[in-house]
Protein backbone atom coordinates (compact mmCIF):
# COMPACT_ATOMS: atom_id res chain seq x y z
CA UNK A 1 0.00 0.00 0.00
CA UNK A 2 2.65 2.42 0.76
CA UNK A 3 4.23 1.39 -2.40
CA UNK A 4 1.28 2.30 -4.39
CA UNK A 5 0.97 5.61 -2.48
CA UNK A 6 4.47 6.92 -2.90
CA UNK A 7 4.30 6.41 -6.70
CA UNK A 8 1.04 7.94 -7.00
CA UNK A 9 3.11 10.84 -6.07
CA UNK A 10 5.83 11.11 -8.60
CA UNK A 11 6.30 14.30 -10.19
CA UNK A 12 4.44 14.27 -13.55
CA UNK A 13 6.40 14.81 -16.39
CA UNK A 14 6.02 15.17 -20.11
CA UNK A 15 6.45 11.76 -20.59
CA UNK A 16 4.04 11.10 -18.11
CA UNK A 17 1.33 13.17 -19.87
CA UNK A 18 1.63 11.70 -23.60
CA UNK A 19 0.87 7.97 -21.69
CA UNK A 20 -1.92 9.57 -20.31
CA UNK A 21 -3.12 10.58 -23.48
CA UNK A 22 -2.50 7.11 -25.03
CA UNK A 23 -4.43 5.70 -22.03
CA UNK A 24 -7.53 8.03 -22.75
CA UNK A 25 -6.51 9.74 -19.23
CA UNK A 26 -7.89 12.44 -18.55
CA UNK A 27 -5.60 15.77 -18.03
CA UNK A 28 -6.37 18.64 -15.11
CA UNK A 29 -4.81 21.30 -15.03
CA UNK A 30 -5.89 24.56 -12.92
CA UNK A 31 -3.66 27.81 -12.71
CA UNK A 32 -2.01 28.98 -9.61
CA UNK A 33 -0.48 31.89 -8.19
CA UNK A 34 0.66 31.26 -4.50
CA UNK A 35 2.05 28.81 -2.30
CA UNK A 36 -1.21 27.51 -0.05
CA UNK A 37 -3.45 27.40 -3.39
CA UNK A 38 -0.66 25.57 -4.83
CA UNK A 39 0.23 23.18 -2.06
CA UNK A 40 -3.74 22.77 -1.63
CA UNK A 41 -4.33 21.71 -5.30
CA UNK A 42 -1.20 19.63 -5.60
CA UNK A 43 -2.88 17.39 -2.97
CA UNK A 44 -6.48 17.07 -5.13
CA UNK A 45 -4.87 15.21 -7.53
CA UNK A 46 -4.18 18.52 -10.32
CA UNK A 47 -1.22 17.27 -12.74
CA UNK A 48 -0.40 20.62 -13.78
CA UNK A 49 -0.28 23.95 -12.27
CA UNK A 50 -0.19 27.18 -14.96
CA UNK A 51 1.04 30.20 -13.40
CA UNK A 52 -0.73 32.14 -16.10
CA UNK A 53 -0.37 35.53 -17.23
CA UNK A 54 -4.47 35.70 -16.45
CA UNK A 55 -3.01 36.34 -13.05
CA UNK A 56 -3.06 39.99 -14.26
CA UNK A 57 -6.78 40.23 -14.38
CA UNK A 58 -7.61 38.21 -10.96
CA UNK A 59 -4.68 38.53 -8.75
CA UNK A 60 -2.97 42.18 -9.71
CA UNK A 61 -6.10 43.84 -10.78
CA UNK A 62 -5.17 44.82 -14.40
CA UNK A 63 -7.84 44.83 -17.13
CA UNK A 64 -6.14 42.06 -19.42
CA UNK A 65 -2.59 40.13 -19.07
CA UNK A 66 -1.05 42.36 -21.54
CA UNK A 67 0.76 43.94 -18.08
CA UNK A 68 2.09 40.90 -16.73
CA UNK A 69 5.74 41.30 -16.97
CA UNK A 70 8.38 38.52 -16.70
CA UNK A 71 9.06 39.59 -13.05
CA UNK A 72 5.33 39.32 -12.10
CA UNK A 73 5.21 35.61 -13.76
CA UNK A 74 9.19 34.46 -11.42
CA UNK A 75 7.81 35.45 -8.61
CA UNK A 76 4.49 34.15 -8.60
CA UNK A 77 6.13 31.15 -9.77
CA UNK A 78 8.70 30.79 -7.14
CA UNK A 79 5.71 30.59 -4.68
CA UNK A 80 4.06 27.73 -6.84
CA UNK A 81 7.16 25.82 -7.14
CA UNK A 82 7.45 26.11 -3.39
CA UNK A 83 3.73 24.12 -2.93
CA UNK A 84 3.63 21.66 -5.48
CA UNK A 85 5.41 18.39 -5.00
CA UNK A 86 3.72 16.22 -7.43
CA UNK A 87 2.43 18.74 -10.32
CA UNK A 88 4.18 19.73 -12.84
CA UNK A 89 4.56 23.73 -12.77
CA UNK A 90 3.84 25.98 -15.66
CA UNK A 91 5.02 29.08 -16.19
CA UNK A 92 3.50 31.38 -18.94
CA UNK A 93 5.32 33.48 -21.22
CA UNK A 94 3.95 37.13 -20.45
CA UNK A 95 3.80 39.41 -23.80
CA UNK A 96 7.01 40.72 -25.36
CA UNK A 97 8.87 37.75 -23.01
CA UNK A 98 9.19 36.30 -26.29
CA UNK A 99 7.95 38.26 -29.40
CA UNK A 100 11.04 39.58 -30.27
CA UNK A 101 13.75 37.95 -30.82
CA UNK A 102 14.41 34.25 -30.41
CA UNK A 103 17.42 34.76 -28.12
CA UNK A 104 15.45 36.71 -25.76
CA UNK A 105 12.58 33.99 -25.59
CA UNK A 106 15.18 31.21 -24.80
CA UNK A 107 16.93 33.61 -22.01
CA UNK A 108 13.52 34.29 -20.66
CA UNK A 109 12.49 30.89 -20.67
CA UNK A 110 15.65 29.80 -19.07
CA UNK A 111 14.67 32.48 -15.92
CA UNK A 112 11.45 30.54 -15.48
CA UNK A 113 13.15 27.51 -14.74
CA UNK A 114 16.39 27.89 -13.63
CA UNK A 115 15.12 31.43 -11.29
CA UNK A 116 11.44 30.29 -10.89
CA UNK A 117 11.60 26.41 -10.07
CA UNK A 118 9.13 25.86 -13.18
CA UNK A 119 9.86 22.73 -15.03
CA UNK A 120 7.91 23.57 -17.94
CA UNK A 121 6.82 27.48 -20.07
CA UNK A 122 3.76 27.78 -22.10
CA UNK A 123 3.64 30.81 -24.74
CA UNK A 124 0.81 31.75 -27.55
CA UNK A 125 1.15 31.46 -31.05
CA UNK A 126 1.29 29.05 -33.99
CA UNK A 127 3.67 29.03 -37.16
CA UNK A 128 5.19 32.58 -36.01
CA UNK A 129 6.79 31.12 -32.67
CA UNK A 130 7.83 27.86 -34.21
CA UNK A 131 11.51 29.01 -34.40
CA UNK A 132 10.86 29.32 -30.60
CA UNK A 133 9.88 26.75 -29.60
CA UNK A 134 12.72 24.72 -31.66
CA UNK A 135 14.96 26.68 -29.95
CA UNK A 136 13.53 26.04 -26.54
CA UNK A 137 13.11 22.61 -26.78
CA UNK A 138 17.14 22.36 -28.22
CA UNK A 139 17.90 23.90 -25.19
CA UNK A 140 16.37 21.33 -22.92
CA UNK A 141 13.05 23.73 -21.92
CA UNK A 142 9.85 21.88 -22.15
CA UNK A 143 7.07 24.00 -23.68
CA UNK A 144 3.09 24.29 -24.42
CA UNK A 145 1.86 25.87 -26.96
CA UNK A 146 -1.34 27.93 -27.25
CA UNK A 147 -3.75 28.17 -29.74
CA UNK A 148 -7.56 29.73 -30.74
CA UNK A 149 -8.18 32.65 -28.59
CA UNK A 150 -4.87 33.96 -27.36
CA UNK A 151 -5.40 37.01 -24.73
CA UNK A 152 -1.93 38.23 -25.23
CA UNK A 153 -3.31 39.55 -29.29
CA UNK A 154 -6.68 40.73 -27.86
CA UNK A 155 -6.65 44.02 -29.47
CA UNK A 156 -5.65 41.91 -33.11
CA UNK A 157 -8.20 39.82 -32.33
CA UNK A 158 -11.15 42.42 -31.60
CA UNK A 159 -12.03 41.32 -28.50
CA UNK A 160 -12.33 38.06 -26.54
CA UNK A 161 -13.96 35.59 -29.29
CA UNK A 162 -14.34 32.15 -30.22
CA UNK A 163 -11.62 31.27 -32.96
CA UNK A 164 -11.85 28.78 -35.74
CA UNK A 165 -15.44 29.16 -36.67
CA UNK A 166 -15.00 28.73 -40.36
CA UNK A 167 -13.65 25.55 -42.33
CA UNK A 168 -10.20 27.71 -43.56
CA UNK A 169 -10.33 29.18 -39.54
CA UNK A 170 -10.36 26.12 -38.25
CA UNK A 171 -7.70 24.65 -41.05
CA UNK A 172 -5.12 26.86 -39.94
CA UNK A 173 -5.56 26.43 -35.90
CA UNK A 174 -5.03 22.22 -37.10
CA UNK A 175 -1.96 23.34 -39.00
CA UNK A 176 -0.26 25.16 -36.68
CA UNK A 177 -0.66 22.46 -33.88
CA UNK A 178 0.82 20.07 -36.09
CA UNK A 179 3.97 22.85 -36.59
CA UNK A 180 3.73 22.96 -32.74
CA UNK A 181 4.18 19.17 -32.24
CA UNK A 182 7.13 18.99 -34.92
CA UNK A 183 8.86 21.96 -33.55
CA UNK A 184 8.89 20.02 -30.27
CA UNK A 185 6.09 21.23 -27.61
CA UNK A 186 4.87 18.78 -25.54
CA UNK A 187 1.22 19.76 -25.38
CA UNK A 188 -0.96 22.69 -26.47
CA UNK A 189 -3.64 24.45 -24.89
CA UNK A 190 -6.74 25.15 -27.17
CA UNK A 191 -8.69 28.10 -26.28
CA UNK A 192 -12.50 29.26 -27.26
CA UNK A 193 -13.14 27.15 -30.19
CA UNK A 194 -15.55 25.13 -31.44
CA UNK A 195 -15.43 21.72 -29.59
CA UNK A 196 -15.51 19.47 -33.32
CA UNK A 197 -12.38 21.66 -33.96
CA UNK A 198 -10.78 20.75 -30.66
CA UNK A 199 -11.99 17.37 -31.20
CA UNK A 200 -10.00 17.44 -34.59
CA UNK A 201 -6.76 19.13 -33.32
CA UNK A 202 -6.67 16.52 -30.74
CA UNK A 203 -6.89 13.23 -33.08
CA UNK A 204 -4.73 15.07 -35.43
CA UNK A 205 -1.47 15.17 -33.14
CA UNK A 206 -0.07 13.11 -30.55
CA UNK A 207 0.78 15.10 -27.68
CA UNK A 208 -2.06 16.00 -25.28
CA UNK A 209 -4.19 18.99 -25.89
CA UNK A 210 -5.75 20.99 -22.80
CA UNK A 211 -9.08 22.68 -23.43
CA UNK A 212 -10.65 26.14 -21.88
CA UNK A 213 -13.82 26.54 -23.63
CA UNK A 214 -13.05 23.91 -26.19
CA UNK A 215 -15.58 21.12 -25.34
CA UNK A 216 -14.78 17.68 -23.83
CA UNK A 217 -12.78 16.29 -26.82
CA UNK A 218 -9.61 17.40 -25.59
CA UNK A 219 -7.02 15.25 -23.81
CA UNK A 220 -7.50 17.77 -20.61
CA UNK A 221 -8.90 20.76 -19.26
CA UNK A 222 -8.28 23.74 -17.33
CA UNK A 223 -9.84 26.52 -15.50
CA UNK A 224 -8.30 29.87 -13.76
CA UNK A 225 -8.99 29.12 -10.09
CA UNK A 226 -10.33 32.03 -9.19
CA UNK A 227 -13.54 30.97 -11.73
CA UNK A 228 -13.96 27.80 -10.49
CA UNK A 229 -14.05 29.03 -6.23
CA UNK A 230 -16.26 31.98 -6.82
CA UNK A 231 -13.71 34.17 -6.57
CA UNK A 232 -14.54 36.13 -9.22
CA UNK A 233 -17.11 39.04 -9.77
CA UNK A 234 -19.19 40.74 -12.82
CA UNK A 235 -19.46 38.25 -16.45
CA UNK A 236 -18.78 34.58 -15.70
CA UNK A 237 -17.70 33.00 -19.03
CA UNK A 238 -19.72 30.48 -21.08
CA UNK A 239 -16.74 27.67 -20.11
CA UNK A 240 -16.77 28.22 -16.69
CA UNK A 241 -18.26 25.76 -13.90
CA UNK A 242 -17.98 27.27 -10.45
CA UNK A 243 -17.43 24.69 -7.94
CA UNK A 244 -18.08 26.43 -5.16
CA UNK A 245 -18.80 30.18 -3.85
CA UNK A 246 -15.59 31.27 -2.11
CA UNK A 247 -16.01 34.55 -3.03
CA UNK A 248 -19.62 34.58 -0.44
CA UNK A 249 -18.32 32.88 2.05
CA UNK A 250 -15.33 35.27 2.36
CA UNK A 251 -17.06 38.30 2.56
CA UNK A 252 -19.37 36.41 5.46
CA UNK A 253 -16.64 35.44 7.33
CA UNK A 254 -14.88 38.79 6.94
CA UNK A 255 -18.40 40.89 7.69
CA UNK A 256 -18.68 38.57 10.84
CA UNK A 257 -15.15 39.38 12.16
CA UNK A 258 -15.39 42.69 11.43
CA UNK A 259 -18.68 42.93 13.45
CA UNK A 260 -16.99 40.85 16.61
CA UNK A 261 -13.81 43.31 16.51
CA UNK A 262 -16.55 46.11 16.88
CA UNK A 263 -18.46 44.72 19.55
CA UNK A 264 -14.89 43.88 21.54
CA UNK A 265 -16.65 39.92 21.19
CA UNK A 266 -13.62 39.24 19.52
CA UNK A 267 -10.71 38.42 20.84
CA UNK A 268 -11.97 36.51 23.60
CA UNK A 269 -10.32 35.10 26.61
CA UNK A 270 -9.85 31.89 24.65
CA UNK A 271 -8.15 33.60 21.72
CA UNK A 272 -5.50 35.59 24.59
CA UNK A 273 -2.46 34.48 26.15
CA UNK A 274 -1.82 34.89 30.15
CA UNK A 275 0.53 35.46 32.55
CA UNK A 276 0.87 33.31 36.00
CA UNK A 277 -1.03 34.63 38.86
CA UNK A 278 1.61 36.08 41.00
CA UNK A 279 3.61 37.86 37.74
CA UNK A 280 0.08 39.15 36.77
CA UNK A 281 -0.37 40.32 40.27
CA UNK A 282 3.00 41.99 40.54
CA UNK A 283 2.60 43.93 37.05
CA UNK A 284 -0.97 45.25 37.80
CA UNK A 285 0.98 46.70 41.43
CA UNK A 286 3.38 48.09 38.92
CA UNK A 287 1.14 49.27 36.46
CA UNK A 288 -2.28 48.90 37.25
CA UNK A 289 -1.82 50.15 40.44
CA UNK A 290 -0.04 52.89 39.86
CA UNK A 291 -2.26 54.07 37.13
CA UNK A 292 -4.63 54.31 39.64
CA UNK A 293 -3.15 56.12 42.25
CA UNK A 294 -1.94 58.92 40.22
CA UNK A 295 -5.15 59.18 38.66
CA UNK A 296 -6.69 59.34 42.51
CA UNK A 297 -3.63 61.88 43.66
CA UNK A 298 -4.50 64.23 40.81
CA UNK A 299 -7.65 64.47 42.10
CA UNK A 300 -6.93 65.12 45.68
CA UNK A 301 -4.66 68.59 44.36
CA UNK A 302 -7.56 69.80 42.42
């Protein structure tokens, strides 16, 4: 039994995740951004953990990723790396980490794992970041690619919309996965399109693809988990399941200290630390005390 337990938690590698795809296994993977969310969804069972650049819109408050800097991504990293024993960590490629010139992706890259403690990078893009990705891969740096919606070309994009609605659309998202897979990434994440394209992309290559919004004929999924707690307010998108309301029971818990610390309820005698009787005695005749005998001299010279 222990046997079986302490292989269950071997780190999961890449070669780990193309069995799983030749088993029909099921891939989760859920981003994270600090050490106790980390540590806590290394322990469900998650195989991979994406620091993603989306930790610009629900950890630092910025209205898309196109902020997240290279710095933001190592040191949210560093905290993952720090909590995850058995997932493999993710770091993604912020924009312009990579965009413009090869030499500066692979530097970058390198930061992410040798700075960061990530073991693998993930960065957007199809037959324009092939030249990265060979280089990456030469280099020892295990990568995922990204395809359909990419957030980091937003603006190109016009907005946050399904990709690969029409036949030469959805040609071209197949084409560049299969430039992915050749120039060496070990998986690719398909975002916001149609779930018969996703379902295509994934028979049409053999490393595992991960879904968002791309239907259950993908290899694996993931979710930012900040959607899937309730952590989140305003539009909820179509993809998203919440699996629980984190974000309620937050604000009750924090409304109901709040409303103790008012009413002095809170801390109570069982939340305090004492002192022995006779050093408590001694420091309220040194203190106490004497507080109160000034107070009751003043009063006798008035």
């Amino acid at each position: 039994m222990s046997k079986t337990v302490e292989l269950g938690r071997e780190r999961i590698t890449t070669a780990a995740l193309r069995q799983m795809k030749t088993k029909g296994e099921r891939i989760a993977m859920i981003t994270a951004y600090d050490y106790p969310t980390a540590r806590i969804l290394d322990e469900a069972g998650a195989e991979i953990l994406l620091i993603g650049d989306s930790l610009g819109n629900v950890v630092l408050g910025y209205e898309n990723t196109l902020a997240v800097t290279v710095e933001d991504i190592i040191h949210h990293t560093k905290a993952v790396a720090r909590g995850a024993r058995r997932a493999m960590v993710v770091a993604d490629m912020p924009f312009m980490s990579y965009q413009v010139s090869v030499a500066e992706a692979l530097r970058n890259a390198g930061r992410f794992l040798q700075e960061a403690g990530a073991q693998a990078v993930k960065l957007e893009g199809g037959a324009s970041v092939v030249d990265r990705v060979e280089t990456m891969t030469g280099a020892g740096i295990p990568v995922i690619g990204h395809l359909g919606l990419t957030p980091q070309s937003v603006h190109q994009l016009g907005g946050y919309r399904v990709q690969g609605k029409t036949s030469a659309a959805a040609q071209k998202i197949i084409d560049d996965a299969r430039c992915l897979e050749e120039a060496g990434a070990f998986s690719i994440v398909l975002e916001c399109v149609p779930m018969e394209l996703a379902a295509a992309v994934t028979q049409a290559i053999s490393i595992p693809t991960i879904g968002i919004g791309a239907g259950a004929g993908c290899d694996g999924q993931v979710l930012v988990i900040h959607d899937l707690c309730g952590l989140t307010s305003g539009h909820t998108p179509k993809f998203v399941k919440v699996y629980a309301d984190l974000g309620s029971a937050m604000s009750q818990a924090a409304g109901h200290y709040i409303r103790e610390v008012k009413s002095g309820e809170f801390p109570a005698r069982e939340h305090s630390f004492t002192m022995p009787a006779s050093e408590s005695a001694e420091l309220n005749g040194l203190y106490g005390g004497g507080r109160k005998s000034e107070a009751s001299g003043s009063g006798k010279s008035r």
